[in-house]
Every structure is written in C-alpha cells, then in structure tokens.
C-alpha atoms as a PDB file:
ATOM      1  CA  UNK A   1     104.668  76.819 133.080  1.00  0.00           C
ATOM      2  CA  UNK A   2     104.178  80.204 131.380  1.00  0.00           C
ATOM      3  CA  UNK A   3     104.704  80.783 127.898  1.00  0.00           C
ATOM      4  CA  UNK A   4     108.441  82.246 127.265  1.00  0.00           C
ATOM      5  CA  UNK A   5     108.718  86.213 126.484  1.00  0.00           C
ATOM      6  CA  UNK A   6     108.330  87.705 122.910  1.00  0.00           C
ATOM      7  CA  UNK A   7     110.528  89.794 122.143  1.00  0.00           C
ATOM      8  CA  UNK A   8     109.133  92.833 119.849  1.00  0.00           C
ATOM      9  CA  UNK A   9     111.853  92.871 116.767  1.00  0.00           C
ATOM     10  CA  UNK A  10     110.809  96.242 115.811  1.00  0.00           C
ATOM     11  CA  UNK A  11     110.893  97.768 119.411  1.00  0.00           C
ATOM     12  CA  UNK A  12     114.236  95.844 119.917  1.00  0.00           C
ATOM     13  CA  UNK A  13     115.858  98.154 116.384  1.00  0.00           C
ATOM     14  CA  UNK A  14     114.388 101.201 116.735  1.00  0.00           C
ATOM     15  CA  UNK A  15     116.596 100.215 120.308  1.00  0.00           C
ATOM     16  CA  UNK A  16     119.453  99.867 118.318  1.00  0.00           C
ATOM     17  CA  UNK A  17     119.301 102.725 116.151  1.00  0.00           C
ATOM     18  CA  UNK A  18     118.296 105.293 118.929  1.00  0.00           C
ATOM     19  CA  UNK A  19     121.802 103.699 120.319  1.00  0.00           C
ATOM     20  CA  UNK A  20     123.881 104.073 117.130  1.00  0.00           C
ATOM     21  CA  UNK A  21     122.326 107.701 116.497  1.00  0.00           C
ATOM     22  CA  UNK A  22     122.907 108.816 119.868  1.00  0.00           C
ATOM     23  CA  UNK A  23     126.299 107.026 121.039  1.00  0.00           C
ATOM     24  CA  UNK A  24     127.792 105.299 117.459  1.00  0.00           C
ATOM     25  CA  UNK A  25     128.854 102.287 116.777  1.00  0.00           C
ATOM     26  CA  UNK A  26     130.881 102.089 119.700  1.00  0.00           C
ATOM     27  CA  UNK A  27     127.907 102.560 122.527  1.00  0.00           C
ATOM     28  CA  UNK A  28     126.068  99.931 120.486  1.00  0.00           C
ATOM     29  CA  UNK A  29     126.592  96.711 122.417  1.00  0.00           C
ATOM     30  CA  UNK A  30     124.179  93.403 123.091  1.00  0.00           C
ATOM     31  CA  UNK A  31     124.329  94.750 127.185  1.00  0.00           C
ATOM     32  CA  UNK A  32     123.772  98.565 125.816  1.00  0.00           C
ATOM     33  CA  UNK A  33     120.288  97.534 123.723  1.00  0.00           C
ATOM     34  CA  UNK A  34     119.385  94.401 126.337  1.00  0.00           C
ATOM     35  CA  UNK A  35     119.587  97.048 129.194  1.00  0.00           C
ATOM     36  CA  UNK A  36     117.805  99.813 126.987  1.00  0.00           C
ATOM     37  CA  UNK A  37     114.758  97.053 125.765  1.00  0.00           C
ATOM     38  CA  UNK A  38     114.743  95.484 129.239  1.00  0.00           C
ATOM     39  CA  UNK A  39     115.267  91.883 128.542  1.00  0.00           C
ATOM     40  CA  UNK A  40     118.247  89.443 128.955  1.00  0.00           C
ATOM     41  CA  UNK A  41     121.833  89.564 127.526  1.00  0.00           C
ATOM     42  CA  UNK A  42     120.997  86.260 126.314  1.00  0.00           C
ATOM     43  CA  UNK A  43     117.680  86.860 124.795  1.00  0.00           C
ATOM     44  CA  UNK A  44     119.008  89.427 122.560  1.00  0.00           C
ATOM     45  CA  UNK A  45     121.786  87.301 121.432  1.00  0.00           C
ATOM     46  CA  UNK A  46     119.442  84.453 121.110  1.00  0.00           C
ATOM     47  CA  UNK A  47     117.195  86.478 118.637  1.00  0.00           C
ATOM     48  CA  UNK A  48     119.100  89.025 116.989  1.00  0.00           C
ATOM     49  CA  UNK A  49     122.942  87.381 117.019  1.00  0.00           C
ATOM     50  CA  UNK A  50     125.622  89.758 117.572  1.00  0.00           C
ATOM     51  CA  UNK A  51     126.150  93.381 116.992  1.00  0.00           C
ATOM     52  CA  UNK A  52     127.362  92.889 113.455  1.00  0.00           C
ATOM     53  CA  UNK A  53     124.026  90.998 112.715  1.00  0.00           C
ATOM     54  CA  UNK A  54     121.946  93.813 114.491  1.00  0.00           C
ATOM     55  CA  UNK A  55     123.597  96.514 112.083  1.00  0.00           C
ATOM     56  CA  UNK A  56     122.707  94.137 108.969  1.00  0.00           C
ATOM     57  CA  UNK A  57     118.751  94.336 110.290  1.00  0.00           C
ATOM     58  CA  UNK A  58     118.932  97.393 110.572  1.00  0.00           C
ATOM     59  CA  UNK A  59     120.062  98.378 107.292  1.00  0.00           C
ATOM     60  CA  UNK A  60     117.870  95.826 105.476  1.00  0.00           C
ATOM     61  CA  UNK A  61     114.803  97.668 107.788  1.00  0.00           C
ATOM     62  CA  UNK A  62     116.095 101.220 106.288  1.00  0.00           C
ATOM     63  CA  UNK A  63     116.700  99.693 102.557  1.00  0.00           C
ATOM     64  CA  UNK A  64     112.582  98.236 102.744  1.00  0.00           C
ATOM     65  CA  UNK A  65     111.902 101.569 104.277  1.00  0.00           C
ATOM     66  CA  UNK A  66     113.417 103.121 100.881  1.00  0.00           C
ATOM     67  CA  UNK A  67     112.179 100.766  98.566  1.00  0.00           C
ATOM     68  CA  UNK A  68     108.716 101.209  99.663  1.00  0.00           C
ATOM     69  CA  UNK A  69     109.455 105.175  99.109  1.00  0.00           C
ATOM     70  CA  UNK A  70     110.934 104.554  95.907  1.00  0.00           C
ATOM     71  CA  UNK A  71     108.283 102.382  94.567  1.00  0.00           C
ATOM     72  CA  UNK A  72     105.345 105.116  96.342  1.00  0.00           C
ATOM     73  CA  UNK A  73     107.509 107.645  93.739  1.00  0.00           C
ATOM     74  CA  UNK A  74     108.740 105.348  90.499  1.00  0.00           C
ATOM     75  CA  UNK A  75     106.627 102.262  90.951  1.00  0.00           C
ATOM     76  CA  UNK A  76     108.092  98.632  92.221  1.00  0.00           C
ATOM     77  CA  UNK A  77     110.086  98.006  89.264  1.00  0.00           C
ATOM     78  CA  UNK A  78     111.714 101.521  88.111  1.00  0.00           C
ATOM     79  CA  UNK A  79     114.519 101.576  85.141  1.00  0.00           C
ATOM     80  CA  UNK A  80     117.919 102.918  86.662  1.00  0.00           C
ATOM     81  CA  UNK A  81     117.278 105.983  85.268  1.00  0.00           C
ATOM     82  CA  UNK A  82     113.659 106.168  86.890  1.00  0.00           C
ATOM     83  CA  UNK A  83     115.702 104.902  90.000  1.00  0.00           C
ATOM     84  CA  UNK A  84     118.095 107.841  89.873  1.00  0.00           C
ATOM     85  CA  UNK A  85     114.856 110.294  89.576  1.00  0.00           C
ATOM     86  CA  UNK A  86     113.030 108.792  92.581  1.00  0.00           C
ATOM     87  CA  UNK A  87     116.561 108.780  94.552  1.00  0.00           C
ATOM     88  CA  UNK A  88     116.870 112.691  93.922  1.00  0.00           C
ATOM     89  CA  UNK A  89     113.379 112.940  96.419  1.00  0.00           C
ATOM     90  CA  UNK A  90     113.936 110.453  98.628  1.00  0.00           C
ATOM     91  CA  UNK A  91     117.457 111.116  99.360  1.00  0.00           C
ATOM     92  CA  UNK A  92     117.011 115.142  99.288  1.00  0.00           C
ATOM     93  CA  UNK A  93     113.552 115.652 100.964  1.00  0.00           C
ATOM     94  CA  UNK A  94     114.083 114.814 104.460  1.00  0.00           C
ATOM     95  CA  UNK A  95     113.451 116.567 107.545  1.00  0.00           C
ATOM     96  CA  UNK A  96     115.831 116.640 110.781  1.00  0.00           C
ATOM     97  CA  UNK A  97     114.979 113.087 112.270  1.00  0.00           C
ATOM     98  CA  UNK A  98     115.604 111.673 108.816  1.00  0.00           C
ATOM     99  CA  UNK A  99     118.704 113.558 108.039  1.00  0.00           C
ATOM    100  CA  UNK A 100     119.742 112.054 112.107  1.00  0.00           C
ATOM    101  CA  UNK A 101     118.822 109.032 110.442  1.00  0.00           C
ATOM    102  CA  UNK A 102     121.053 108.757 107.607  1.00  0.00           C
ATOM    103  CA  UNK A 103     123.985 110.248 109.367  1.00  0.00           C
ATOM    104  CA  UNK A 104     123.814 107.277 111.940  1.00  0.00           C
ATOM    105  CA  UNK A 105     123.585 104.960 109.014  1.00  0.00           C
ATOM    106  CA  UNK A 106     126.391 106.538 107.135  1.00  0.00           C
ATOM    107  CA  UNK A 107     128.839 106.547 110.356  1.00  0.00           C
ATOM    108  CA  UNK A 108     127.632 102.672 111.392  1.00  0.00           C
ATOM    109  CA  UNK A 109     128.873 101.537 107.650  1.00  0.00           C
ATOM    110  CA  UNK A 110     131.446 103.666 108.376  1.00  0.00           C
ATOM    111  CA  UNK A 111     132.911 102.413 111.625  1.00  0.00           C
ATOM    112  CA  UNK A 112     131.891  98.948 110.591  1.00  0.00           C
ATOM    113  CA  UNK A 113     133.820  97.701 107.402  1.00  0.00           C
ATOM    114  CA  UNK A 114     132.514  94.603 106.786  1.00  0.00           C
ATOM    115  CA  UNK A 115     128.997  96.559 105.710  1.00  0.00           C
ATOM    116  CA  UNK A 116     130.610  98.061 103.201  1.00  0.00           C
ATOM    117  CA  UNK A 117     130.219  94.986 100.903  1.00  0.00           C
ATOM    118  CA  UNK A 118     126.569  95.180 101.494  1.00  0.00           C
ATOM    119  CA  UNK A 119     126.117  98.818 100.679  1.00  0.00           C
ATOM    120  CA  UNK A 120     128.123  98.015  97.714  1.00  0.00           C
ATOM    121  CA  UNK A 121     125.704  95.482  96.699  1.00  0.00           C
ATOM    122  CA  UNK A 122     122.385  97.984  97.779  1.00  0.00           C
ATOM    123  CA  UNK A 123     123.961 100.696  95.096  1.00  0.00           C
ATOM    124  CA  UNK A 124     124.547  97.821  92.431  1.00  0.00           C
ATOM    125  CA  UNK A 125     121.146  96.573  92.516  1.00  0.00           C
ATOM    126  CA  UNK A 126     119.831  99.889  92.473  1.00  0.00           C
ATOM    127  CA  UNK A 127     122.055 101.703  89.780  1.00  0.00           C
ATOM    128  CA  UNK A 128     123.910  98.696  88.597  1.00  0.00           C
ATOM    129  CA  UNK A 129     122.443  98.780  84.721  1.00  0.00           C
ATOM    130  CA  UNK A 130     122.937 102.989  84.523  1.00  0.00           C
ATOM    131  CA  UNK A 131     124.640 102.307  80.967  1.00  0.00           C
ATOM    132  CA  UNK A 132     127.104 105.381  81.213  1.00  0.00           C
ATOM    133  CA  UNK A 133     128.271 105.022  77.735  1.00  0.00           C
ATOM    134  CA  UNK A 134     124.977 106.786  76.467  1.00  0.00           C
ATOM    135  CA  UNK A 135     124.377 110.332  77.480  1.00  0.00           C
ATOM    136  CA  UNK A 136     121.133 110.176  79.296  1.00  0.00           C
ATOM    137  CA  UNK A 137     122.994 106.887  81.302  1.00  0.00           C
ATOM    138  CA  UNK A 138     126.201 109.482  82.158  1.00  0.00           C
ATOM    139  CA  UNK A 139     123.705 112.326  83.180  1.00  0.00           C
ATOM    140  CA  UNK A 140     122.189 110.000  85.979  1.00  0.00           C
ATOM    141  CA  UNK A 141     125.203 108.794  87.324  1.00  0.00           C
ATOM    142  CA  UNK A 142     126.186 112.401  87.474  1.00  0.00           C
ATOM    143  CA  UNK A 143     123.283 113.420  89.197  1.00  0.00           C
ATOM    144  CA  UNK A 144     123.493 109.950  91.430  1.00  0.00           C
ATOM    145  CA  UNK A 145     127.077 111.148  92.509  1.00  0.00           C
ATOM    146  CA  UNK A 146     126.005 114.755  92.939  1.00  0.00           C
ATOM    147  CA  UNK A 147     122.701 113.625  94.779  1.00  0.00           C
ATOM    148  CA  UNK A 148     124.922 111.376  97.079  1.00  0.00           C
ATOM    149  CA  UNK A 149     127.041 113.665  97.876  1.00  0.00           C
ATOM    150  CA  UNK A 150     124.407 116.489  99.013  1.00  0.00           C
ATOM    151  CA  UNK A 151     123.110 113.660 101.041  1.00  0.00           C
ATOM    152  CA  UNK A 152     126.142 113.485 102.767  1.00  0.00           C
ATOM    153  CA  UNK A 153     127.181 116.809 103.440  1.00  0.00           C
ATOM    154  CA  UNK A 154     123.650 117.594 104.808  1.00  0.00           C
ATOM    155  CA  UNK A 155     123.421 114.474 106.486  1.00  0.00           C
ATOM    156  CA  UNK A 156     126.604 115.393 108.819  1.00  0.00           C
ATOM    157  CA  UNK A 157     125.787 118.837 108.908  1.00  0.00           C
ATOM    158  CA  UNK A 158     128.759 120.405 106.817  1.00  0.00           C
ATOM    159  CA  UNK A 159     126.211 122.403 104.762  1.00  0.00           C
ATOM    160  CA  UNK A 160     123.239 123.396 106.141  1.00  0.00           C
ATOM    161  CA  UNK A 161     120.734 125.094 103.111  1.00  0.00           C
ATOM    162  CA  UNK A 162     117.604 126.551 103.385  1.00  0.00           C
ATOM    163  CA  UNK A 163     114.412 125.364 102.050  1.00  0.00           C
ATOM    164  CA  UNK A 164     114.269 127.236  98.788  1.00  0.00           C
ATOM    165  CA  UNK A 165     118.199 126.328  98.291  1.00  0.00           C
ATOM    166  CA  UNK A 166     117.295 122.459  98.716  1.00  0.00           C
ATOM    167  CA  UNK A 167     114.201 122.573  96.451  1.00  0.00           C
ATOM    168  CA  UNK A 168     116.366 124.575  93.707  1.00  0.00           C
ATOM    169  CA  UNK A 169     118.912 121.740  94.039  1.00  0.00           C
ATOM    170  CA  UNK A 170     116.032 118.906  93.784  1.00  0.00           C
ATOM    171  CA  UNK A 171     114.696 120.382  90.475  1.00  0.00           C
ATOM    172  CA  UNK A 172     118.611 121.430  89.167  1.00  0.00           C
ATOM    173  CA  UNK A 173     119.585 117.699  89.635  1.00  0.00           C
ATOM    174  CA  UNK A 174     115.655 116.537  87.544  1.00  0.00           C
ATOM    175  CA  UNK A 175     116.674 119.199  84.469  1.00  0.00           C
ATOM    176  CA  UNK A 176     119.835 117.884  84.651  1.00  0.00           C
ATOM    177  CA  UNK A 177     118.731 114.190  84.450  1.00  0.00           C
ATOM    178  CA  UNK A 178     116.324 114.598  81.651  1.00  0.00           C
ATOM    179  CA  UNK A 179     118.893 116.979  79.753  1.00  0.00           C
ATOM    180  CA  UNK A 180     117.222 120.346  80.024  1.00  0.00           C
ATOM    181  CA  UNK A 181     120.085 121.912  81.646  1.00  0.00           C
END
C-alpha cells in the first residue's frame, strides 16, 4: 500500500488566491481550487475545511507576510506609533502584483462578512494602543486613516499616481507623523 498524497498547503493558497484575484469570492469554490490544484473534492475539504476556512488561511498567510515586512522596517515589537510609520511603506510601496493583491483581499473581506471581525481584530492589535488624546497619538491615526485610504483607492484602481506623486505622499504622511508638517 502506497503512502497517501501530500498535499502542498502553500501551492494549494497561492490556488486560492490566484482564484479570488482573478474570479472573486464567488469563483472561489472547494471544486474551483480542487480542479485548479488537481486533487480530490474531498482532499481539499479534508485539509483546508470549507471556503470560509480557506479565506481565514489566507489572510493569516498575508498578515505573517506583513508582519515579517513590518518587523524587516520597525523591528518585531514596534510602538503603535512605530507601527503607523512602518504601515506608511508597506502599505504605499507596492508594485502591480501587490496592489492585485490587496484589492483581492479587500473585495474577499468584502464579499465575505464574517471576516470582517477578524480584520477588526488585525487593526486592533496593530493600532489598538494609538492613544489619540495626545497629539503625536491623533497625528498617526490621521496618517493611519489617510494611509488606508490611499491604499484603497490605488488598490482598486480609482487613482492611479505616478511614481514621484506616491513617493511625495509616502514622505507627506512621515512629516506629518513626526509633526514637521
């Protein structure tokens, strides 16, 4: 008797976001990434769950993926406000795939509610003790929010700026941070 099939978890979610990126939330289905990895129905239910649990691996994959940038920038233990100042890179300095990347992300939390409660607990961790009653704590959530939402709009393509635009934003949103502007 041979030994059963492994099944390659990373091979099996880059799978599933390739899916999500190219078809949404809707095109991602067990059959859709079974057919796509070429092993059984059952096998991917077996290892990954259901859809809902392959969207949570996924975005735990992309939150150690940001972490580990975050901690390359700020260090593994950064102070909120550190955080925020790390964020402004990471979230800002991205090329095409990544920007493909985060607008699949955005649109699966999106289209799938229930994730909501865990992005709401990936921003708490992360920015939870910004202490907005102080002015340098107010400045980065300003800059969070602004950062965010430059994310976004690039992200789904409603603003599309040029290189020197996006590297005047980056350093706009550090003066602003550390109060120089």
């Amino acid at each position: 008797m041979g030994r059963p099939p492994s099944i390659d978890r990373d091979r099996v979610l880059d799978i599933v976001e390739a899916i999500l990126l190219k078809e949404g939330t809707a095109g991602l289905t067990i059959d859709a990434v079974a057919k796509a990895a070429g092993i059984s129905k059952g096998g991917v239910q077996s290892r990954f769950g259901t859809k809902g649990d392959l969207i949570r691996m996924l975005e735990a994959r992309w939150s150690r993926e940001y972490d580990a940038e975050i901690a390359a920038i700020a260090g593994p233990s950064p102070s909120p406000i550190e955080a925020v100042r790390a964020h402004i890179d990471v979230s800002l300095d991205l090329d095409e795939a990544d920007q493909a990347r985060a607008a699949g992300m955005v649109a699966a939390l999106i289209e799938a509610r229930d994730h909501i409660t865990n992005a709401k607990a990936w921003y708490q961790q992360r920015f939870g003790g910004l202490d907005r009653q102080t002015p340098e704590g107010r400045r980065a959530w300003l800059v969070l929010m602004a950062t965010e939402g430059a994310f976004m709009l690039r992200a789904f393509g409603c603003i599309e700026p040029s290189e020197p635009e996006m590297r005047d934003l980056i350093a706009d949103l550090h003066a602003l941070l550390e109060g120089r502007l």
